[in-house]
PDB file of N, CA and C in Angstrom:
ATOM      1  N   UNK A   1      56.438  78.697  68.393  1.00  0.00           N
ATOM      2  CA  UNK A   1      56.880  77.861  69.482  1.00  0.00           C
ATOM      3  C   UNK A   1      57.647  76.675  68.907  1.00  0.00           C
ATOM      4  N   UNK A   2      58.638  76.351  69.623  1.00  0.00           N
ATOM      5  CA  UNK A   2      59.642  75.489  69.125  1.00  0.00           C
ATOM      6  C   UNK A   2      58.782  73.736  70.147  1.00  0.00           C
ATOM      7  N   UNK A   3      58.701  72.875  69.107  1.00  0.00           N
ATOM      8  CA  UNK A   3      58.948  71.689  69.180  1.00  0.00           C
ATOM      9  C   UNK A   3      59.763  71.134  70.564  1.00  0.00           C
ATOM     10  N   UNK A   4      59.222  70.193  71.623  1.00  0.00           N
ATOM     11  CA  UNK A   4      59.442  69.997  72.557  1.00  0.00           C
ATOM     12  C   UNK A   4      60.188  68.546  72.437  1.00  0.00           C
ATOM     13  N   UNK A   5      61.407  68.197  72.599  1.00  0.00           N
ATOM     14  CA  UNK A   5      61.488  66.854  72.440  1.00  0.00           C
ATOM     15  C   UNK A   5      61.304  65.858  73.760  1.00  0.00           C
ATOM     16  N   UNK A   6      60.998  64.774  73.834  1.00  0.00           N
ATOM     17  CA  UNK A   6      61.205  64.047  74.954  1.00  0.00           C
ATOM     18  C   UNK A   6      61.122  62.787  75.007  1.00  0.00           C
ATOM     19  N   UNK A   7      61.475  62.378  76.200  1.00  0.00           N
ATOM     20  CA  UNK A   7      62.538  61.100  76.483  1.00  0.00           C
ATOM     21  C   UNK A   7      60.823  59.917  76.910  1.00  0.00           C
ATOM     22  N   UNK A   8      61.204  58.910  76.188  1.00  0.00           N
ATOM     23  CA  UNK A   8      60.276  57.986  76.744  1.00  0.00           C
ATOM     24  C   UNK A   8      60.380  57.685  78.971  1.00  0.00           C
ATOM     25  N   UNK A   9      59.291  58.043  79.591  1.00  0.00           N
ATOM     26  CA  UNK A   9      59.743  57.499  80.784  1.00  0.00           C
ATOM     27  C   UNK A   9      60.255  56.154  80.938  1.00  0.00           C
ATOM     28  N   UNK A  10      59.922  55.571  80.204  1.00  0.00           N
ATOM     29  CA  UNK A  10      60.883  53.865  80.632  1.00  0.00           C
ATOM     30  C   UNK A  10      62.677  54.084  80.429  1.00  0.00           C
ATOM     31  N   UNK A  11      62.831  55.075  79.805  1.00  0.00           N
ATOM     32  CA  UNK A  11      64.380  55.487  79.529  1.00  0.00           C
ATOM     33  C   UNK A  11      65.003  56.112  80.648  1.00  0.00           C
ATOM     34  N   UNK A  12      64.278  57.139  81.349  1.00  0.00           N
ATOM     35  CA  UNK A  12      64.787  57.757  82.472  1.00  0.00           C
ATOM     36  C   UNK A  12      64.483  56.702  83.163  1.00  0.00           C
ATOM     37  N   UNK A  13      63.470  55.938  83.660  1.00  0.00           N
ATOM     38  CA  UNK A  13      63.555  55.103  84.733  1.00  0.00           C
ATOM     39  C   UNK A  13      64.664  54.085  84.877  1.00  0.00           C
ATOM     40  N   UNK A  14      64.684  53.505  83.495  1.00  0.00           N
ATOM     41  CA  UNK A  14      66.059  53.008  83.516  1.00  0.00           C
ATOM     42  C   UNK A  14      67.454  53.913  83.902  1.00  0.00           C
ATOM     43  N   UNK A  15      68.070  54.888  83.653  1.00  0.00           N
ATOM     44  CA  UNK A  15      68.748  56.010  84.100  1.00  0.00           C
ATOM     45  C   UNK A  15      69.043  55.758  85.528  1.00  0.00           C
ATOM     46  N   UNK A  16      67.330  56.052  86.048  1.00  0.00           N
ATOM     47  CA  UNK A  16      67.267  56.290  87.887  1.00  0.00           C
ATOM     48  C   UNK A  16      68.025  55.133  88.181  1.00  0.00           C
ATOM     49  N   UNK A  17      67.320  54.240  87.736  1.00  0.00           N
ATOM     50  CA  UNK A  17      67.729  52.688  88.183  1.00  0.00           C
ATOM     51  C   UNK A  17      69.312  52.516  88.591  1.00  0.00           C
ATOM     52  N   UNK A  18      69.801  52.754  87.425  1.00  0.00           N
ATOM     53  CA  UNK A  18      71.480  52.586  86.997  1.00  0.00           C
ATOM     54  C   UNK A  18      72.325  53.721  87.694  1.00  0.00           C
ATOM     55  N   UNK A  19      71.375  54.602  88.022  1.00  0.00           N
ATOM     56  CA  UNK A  19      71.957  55.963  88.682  1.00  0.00           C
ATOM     57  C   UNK A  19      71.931  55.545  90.505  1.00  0.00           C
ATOM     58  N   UNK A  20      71.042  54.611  90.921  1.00  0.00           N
ATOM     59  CA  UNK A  20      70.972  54.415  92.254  1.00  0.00           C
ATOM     60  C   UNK A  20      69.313  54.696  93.017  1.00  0.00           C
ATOM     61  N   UNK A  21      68.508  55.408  92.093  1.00  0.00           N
ATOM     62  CA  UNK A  21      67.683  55.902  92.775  1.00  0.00           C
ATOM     63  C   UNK A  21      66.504  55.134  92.458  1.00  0.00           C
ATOM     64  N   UNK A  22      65.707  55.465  93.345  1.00  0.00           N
ATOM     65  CA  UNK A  22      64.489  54.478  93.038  1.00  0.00           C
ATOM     66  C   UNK A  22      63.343  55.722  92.600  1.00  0.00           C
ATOM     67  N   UNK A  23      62.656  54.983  91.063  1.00  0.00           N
ATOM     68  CA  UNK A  23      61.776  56.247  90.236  1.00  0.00           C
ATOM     69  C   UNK A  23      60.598  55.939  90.844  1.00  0.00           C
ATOM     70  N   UNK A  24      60.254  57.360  90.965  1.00  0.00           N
ATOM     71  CA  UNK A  24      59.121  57.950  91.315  1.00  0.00           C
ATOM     72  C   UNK A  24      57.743  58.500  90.239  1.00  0.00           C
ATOM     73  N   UNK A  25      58.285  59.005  89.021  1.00  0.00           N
ATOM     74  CA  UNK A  25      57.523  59.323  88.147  1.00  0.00           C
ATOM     75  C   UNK A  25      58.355  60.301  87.432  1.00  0.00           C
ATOM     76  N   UNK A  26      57.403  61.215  86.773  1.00  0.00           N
ATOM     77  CA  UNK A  26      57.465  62.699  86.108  1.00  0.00           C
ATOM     78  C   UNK A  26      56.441  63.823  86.149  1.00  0.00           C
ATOM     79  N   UNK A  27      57.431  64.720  86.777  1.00  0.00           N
ATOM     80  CA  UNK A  27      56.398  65.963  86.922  1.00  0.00           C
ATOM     81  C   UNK A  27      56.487  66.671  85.586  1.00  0.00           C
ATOM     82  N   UNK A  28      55.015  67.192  85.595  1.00  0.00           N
ATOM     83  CA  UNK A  28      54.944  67.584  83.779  1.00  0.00           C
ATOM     84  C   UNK A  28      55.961  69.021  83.774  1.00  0.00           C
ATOM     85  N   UNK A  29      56.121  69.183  82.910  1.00  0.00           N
ATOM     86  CA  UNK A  29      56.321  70.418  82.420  1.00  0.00           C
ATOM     87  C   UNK A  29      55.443  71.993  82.425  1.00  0.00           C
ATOM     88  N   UNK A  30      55.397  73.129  82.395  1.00  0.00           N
ATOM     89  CA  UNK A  30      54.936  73.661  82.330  1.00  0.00           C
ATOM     90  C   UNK A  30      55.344  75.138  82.263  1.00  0.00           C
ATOM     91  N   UNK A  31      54.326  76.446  81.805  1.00  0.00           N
ATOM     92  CA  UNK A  31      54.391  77.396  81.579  1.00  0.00           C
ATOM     93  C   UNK A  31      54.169  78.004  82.686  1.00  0.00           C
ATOM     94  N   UNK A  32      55.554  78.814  83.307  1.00  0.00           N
ATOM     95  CA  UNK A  32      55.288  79.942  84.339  1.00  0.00           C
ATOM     96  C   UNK A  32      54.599  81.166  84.399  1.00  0.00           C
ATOM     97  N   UNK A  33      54.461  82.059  85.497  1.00  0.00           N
ATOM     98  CA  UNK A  33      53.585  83.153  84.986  1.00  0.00           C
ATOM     99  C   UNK A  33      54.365  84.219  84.449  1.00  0.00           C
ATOM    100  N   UNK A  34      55.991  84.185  84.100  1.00  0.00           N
ATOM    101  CA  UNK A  34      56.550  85.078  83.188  1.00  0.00           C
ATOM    102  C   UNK A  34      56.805  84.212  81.746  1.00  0.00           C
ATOM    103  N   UNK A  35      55.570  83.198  81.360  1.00  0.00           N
ATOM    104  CA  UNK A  35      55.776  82.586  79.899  1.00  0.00           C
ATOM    105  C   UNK A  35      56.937  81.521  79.903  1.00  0.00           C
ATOM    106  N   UNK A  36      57.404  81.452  80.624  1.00  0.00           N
ATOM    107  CA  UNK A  36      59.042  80.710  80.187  1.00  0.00           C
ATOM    108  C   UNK A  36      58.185  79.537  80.329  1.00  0.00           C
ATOM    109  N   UNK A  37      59.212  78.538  79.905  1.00  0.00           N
ATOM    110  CA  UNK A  37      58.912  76.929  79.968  1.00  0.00           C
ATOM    111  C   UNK A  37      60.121  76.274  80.826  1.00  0.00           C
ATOM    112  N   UNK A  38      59.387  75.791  81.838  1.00  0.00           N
ATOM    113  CA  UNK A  38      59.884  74.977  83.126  1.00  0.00           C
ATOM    114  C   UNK A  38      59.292  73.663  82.565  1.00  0.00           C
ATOM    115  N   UNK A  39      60.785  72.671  81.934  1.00  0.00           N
ATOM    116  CA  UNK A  39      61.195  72.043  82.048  1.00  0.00           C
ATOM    117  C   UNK A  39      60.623  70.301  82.795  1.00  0.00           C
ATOM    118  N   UNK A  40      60.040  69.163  82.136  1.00  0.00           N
ATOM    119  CA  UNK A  40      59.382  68.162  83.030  1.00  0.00           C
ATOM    120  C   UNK A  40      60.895  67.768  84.082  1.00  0.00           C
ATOM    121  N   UNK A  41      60.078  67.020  85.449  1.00  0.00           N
ATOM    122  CA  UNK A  41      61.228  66.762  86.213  1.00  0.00           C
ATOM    123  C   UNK A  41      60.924  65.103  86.386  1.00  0.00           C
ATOM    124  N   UNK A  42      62.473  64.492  86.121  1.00  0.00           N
ATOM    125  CA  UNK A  42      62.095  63.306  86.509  1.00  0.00           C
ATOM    126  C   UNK A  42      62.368  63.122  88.153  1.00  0.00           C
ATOM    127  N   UNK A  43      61.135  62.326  88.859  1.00  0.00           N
ATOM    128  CA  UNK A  43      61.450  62.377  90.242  1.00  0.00           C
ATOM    129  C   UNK A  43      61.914  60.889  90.480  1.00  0.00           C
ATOM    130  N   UNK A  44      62.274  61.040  91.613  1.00  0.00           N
ATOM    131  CA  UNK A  44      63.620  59.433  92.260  1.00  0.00           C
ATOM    132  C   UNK A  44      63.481  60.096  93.905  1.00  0.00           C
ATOM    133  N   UNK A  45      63.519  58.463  94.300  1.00  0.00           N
ATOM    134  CA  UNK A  45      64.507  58.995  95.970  1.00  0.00           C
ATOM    135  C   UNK A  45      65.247  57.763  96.307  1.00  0.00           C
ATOM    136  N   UNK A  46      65.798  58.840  97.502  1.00  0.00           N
ATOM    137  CA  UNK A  46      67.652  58.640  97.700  1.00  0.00           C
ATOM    138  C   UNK A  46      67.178  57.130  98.721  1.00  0.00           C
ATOM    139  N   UNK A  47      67.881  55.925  98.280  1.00  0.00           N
ATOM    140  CA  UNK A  47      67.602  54.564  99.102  1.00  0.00           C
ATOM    141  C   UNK A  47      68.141  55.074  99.972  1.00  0.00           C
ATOM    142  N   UNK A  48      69.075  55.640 100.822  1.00  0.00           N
ATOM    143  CA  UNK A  48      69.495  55.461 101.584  1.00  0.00           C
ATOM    144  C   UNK A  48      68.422  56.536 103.257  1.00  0.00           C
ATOM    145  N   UNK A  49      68.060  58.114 102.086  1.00  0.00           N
ATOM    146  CA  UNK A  49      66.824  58.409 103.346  1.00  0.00           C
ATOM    147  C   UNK A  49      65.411  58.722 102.540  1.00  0.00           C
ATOM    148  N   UNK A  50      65.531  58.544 101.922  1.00  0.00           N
ATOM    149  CA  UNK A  50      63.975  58.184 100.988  1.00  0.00           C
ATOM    150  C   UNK A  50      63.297  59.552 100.215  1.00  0.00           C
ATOM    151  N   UNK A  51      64.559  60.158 100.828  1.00  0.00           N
ATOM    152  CA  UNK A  51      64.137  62.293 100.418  1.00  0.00           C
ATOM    153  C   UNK A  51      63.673  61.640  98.959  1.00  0.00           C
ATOM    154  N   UNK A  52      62.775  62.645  98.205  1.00  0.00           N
ATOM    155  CA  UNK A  52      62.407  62.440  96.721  1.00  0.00           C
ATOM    156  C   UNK A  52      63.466  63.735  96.423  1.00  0.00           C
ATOM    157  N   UNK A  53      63.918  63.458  94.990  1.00  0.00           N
ATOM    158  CA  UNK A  53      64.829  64.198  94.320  1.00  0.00           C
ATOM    159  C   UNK A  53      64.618  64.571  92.963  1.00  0.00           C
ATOM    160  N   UNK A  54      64.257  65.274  92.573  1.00  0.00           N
ATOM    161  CA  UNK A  54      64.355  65.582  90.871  1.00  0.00           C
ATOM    162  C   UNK A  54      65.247  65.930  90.327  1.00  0.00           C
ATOM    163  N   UNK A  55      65.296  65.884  88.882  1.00  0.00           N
ATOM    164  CA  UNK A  55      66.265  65.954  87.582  1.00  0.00           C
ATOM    165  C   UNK A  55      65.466  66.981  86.302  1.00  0.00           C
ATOM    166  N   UNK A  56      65.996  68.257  86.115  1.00  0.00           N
ATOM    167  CA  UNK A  56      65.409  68.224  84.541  1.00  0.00           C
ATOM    168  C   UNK A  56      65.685  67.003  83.970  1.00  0.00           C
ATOM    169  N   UNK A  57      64.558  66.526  82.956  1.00  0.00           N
ATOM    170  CA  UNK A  57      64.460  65.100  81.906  1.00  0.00           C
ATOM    171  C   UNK A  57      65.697  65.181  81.375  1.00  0.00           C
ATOM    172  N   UNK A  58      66.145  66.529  80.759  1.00  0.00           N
ATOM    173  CA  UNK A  58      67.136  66.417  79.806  1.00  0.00           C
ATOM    174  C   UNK A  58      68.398  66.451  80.621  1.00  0.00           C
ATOM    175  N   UNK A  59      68.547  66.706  81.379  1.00  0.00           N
ATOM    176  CA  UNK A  59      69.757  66.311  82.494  1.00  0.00           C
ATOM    177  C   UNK A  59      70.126  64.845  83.057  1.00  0.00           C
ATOM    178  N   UNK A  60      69.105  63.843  83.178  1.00  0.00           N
ATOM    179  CA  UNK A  60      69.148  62.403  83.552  1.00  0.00           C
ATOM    180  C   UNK A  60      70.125  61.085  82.615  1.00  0.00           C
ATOM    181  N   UNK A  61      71.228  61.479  83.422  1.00  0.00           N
ATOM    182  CA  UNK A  61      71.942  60.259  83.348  1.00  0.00           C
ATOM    183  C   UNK A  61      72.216  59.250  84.186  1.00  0.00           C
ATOM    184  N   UNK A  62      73.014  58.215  84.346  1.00  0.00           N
ATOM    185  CA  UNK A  62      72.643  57.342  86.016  1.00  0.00           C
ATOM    186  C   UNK A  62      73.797  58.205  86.333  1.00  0.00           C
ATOM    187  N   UNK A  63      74.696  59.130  85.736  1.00  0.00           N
ATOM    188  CA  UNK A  63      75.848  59.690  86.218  1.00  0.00           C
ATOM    189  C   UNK A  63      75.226  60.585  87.313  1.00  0.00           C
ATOM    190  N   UNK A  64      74.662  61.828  86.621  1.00  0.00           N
ATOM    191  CA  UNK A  64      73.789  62.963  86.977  1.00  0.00           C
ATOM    192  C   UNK A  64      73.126  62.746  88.349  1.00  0.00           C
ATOM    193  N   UNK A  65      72.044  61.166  88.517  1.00  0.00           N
ATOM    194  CA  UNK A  65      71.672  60.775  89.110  1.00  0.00           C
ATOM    195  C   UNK A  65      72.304  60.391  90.461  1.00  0.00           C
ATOM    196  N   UNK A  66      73.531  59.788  90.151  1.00  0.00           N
ATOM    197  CA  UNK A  66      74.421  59.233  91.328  1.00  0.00           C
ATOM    198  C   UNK A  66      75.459  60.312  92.143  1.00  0.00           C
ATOM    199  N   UNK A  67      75.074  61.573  91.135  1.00  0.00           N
ATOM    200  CA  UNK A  67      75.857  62.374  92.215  1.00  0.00           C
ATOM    201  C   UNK A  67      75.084  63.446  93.159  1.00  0.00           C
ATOM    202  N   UNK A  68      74.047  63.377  92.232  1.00  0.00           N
ATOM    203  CA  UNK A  68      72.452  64.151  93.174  1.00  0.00           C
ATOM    204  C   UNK A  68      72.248  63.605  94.193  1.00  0.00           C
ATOM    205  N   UNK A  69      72.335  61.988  94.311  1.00  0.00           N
ATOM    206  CA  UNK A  69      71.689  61.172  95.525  1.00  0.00           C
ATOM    207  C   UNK A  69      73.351  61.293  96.909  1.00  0.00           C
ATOM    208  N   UNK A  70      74.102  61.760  95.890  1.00  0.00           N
ATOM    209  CA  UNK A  70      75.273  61.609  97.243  1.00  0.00           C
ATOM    210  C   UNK A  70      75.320  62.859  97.702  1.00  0.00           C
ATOM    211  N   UNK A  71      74.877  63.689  97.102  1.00  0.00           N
ATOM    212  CA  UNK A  71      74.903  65.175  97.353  1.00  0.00           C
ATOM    213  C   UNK A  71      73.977  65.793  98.363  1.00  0.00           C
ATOM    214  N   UNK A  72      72.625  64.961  98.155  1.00  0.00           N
ATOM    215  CA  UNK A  72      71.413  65.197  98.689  1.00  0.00           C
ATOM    216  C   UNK A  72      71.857  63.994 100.125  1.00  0.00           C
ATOM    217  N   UNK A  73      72.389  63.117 100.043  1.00  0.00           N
ATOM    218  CA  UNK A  73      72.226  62.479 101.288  1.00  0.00           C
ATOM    219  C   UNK A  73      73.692  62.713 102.404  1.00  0.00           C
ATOM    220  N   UNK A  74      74.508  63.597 101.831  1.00  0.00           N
ATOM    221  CA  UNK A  74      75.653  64.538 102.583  1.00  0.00           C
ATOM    222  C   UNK A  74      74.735  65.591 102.986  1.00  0.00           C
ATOM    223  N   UNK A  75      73.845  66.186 102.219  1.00  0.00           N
ATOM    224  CA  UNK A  75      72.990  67.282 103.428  1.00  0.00           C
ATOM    225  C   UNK A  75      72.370  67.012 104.267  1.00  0.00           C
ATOM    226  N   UNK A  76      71.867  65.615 103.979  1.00  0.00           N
ATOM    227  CA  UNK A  76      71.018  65.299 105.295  1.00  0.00           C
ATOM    228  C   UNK A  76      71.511  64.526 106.166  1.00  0.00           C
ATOM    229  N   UNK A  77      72.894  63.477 105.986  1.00  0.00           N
ATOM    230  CA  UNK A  77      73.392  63.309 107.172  1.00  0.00           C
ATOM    231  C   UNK A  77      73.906  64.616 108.019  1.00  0.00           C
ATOM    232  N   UNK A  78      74.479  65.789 107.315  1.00  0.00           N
ATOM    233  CA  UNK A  78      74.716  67.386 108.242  1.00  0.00           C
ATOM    234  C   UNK A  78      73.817  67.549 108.621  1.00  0.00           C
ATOM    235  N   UNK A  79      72.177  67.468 108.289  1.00  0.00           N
ATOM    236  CA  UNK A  79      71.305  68.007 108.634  1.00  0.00           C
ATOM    237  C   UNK A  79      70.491  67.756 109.790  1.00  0.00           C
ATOM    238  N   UNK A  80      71.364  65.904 110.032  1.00  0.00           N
ATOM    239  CA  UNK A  80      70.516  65.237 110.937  1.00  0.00           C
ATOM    240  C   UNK A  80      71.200  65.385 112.206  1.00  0.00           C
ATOM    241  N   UNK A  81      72.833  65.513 112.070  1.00  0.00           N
ATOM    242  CA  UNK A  81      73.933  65.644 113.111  1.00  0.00           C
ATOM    243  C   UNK A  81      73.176  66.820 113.543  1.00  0.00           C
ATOM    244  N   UNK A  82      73.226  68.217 112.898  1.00  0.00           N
ATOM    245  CA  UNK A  82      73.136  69.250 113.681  1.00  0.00           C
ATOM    246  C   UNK A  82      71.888  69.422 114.369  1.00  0.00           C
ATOM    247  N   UNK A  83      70.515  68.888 114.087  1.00  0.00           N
ATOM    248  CA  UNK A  83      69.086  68.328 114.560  1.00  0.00           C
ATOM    249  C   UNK A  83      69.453  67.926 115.882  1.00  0.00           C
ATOM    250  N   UNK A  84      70.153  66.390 115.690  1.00  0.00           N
ATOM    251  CA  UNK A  84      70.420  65.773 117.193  1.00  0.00           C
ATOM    252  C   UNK A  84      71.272  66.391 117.834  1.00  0.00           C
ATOM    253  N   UNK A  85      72.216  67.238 117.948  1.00  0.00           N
ATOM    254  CA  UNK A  85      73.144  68.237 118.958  1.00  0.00           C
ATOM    255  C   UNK A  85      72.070  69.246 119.570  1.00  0.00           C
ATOM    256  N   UNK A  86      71.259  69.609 118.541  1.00  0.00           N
ATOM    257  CA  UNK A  86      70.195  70.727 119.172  1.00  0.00           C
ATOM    258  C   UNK A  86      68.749  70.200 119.953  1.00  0.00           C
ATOM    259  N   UNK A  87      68.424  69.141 119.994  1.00  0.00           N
ATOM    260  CA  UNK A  87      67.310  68.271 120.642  1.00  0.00           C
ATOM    261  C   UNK A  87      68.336  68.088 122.117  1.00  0.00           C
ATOM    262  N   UNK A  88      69.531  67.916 121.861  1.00  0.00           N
ATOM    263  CA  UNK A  88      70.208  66.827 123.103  1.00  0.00           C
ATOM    264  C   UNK A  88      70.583  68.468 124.025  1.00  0.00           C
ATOM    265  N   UNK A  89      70.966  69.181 123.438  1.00  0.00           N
ATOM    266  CA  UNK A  89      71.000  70.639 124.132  1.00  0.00           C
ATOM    267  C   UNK A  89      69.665  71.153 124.688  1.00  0.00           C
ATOM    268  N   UNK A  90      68.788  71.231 124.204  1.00  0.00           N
ATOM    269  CA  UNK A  90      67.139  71.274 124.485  1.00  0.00           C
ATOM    270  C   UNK A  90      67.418  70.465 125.812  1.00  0.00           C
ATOM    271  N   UNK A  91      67.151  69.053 126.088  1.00  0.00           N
ATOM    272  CA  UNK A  91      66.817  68.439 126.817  1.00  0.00           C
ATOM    273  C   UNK A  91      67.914  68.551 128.149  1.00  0.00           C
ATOM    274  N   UNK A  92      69.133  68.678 127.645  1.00  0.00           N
ATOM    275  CA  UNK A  92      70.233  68.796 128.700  1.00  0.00           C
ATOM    276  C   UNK A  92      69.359  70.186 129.670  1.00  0.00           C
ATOM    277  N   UNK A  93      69.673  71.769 128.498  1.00  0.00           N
ATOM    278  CA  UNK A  93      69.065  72.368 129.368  1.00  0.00           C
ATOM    279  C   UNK A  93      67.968  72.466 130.133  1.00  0.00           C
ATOM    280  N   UNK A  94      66.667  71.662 129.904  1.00  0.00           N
ATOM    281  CA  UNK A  94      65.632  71.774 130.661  1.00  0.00           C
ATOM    282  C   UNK A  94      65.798  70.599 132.017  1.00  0.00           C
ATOM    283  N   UNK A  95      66.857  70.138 131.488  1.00  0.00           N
ATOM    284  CA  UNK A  95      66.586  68.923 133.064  1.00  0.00           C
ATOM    285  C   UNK A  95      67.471  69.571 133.885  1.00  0.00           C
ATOM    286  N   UNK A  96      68.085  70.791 133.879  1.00  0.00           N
ATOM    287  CA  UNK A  96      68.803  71.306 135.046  1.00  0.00           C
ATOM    288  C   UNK A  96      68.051  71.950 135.696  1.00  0.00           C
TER     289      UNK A  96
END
């Protein structure tokens, strides 16, 4: 087994920080049930809707970071438009 390297968390938190997101922690790493190794995740969420977001560790830059949180909060403004068209259709049709 190969040697695991890793990042002090005060380094990624700094990252999140500079990346936009506000840190959450780190989910450990671990062995799946086909042996592979899944990777620790650093977690963050998006200031703007609070979704939590992860990063493989070794992926975390504030770059990495700042385009996850715009990425993740373009799905959920789509996600929220198409929500409220379908509540306001709901309600239109039942009050006829």
């Amino acid at each position: 087994m190969q040697a695991r390297k890793t990042v002090p968390a005060h380094l990624l938190e700094i990252m999140v920080s500079l990346g936009g997101g506000a840190w959450k922690g780190i989910q450990a790493g671990f062995f799946n049930k086909y042996d592979q190794w899944c990777e620790p995740l650093a977690m963050f969420n998006s200031p703007a809707t609070g979704t939590t977001l992860a990063l493989p560790v070794s992926k975390v830059t504030a770059y990495t970071v700042r385009a996850h949180i715009t990425k993740s909060d373009a799905l959920f403004q789509a996600f929220t438009e198409k929500a409220s068209r379908n509540v306001l259709r709901q309600f239109a049709t039942e009050a006829e």
